[in-house]
C-alpha atoms as a PDB file:
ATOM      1  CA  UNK A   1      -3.249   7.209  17.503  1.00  0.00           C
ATOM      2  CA  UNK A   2      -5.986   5.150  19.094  1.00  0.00           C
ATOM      3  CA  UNK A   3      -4.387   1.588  18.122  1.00  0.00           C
ATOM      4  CA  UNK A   4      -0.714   2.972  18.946  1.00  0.00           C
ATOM      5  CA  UNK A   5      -1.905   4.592  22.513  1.00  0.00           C
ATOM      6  CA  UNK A   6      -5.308   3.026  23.535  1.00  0.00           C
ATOM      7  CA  UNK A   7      -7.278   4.421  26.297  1.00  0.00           C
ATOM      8  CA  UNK A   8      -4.757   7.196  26.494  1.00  0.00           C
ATOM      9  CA  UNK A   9      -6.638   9.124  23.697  1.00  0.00           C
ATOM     10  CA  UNK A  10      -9.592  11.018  23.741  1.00  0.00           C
ATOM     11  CA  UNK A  11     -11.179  13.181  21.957  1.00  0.00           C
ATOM     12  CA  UNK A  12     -13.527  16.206  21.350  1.00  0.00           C
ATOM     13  CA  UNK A  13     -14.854  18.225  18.872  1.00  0.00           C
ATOM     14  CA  UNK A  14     -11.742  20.212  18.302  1.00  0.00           C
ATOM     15  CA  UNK A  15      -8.964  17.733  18.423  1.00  0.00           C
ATOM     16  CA  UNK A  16      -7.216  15.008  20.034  1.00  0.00           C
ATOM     17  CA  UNK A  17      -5.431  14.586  23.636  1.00  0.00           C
ATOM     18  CA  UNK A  18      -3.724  12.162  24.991  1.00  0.00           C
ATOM     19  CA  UNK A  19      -2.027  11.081  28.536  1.00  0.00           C
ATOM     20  CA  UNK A  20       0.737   9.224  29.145  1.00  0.00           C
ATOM     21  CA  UNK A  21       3.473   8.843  31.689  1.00  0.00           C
ATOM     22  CA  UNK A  22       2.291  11.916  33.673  1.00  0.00           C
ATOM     23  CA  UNK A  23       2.178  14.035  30.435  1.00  0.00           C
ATOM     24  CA  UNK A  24      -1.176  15.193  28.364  1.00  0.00           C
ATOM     25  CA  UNK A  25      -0.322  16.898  25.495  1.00  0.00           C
ATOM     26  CA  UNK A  26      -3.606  18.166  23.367  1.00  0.00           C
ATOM     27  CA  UNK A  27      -3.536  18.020  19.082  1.00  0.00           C
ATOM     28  CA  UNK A  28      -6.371  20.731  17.902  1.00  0.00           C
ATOM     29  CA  UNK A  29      -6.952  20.024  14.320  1.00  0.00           C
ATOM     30  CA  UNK A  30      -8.447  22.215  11.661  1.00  0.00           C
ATOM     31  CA  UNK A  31      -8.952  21.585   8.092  1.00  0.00           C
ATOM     32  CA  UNK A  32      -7.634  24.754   5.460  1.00  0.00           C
ATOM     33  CA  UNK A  33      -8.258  24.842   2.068  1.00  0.00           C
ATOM     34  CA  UNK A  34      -7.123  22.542  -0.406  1.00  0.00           C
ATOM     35  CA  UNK A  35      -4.068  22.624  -2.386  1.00  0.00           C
ATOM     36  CA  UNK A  36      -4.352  22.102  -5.885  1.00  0.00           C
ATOM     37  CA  UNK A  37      -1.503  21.147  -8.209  1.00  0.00           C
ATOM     38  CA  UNK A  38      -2.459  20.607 -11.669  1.00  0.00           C
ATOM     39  CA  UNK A  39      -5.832  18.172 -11.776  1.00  0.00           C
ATOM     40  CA  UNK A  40      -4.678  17.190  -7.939  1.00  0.00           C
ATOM     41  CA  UNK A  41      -6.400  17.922  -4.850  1.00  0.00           C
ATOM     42  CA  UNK A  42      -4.618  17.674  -1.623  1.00  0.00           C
ATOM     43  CA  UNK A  43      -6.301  17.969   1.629  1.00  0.00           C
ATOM     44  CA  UNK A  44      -4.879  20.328   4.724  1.00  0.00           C
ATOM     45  CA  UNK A  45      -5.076  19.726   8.127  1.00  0.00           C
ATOM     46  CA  UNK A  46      -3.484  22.054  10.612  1.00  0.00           C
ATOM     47  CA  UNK A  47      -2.445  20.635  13.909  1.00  0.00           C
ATOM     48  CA  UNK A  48      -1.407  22.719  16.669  1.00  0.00           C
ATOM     49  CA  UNK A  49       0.197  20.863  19.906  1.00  0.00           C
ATOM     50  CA  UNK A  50       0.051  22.085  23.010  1.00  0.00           C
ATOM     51  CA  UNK A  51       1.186  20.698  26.397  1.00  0.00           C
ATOM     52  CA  UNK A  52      -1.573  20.669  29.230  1.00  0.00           C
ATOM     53  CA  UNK A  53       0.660  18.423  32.257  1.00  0.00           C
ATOM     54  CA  UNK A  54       4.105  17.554  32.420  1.00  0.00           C
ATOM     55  CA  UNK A  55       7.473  18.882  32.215  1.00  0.00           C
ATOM     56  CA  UNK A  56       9.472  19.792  28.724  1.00  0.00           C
ATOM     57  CA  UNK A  57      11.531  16.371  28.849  1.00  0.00           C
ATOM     58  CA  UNK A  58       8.576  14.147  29.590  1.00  0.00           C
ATOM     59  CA  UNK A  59       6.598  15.985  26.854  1.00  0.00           C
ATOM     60  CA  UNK A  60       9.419  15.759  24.482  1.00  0.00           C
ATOM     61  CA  UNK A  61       9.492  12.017  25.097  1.00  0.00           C
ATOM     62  CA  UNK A  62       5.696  11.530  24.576  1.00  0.00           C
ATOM     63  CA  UNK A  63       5.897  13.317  21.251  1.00  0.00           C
ATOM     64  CA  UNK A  64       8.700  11.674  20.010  1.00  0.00           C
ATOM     65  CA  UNK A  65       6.692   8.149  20.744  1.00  0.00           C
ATOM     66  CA  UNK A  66       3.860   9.744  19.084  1.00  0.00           C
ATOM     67  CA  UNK A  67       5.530  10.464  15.827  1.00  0.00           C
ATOM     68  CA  UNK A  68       7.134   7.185  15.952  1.00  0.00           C
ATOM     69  CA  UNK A  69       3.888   5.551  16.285  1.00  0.00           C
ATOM     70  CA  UNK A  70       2.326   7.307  13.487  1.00  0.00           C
ATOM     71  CA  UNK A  71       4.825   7.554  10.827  1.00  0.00           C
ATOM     72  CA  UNK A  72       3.009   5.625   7.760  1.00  0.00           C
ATOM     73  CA  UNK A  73       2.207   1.695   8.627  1.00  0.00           C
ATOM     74  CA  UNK A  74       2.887   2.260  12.572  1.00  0.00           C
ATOM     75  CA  UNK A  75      -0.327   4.066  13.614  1.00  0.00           C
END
C-alpha cells in the first residue's frame, strides 16, 4: 500500500492505517493457522477494517481506491 498511497500509510504493531481525503480507515492484521491442502501450505492473514474519520461515502471511496491499488501487479 506504501508505493500505491505514500506518506498516507503508517503503521504499528497491529496493522496498517492510512489517511486520505479526510478519511483514515485502520487494517489490523493477524496471521491464523495455515491451510493445508494435500502437500500445500497456504498462509492466513485476517484483516479487519475499521473506519477511524470520515463519513460512509468518503470511506467507501478510499476503500474502493485501495483495492484497486492492490489487486495483483498494482500495489
Amino acid at each position: 500500500m506504501r508505493y500505491a498511497f505514500g506518506d498516507a500509510v503508517s503503521e504499528d504493531a497491529t496493522g496498517l492505517r492510512v489517511d486520505a481525503d479526510g478519511v483514515t480507515l485502520y487494517f489490523a492484521l493477524s496471521s491464523e493457522q495455515p491451510r493445508r491442502i494435500g502437500a500445500l501450505q497456504l498462509s492466513v492473514l485476517r484483516v479487519e477494517i475499521t473506519v477511524r474519520q470520515g463519513g460512509e461515502k468518503a470511506a467507501s471511496e478510499l476503500l474502493t481506491r485501495i483495492d484497486r491499488a492492490t489487486q495483483r501487479g498494482g500495489g
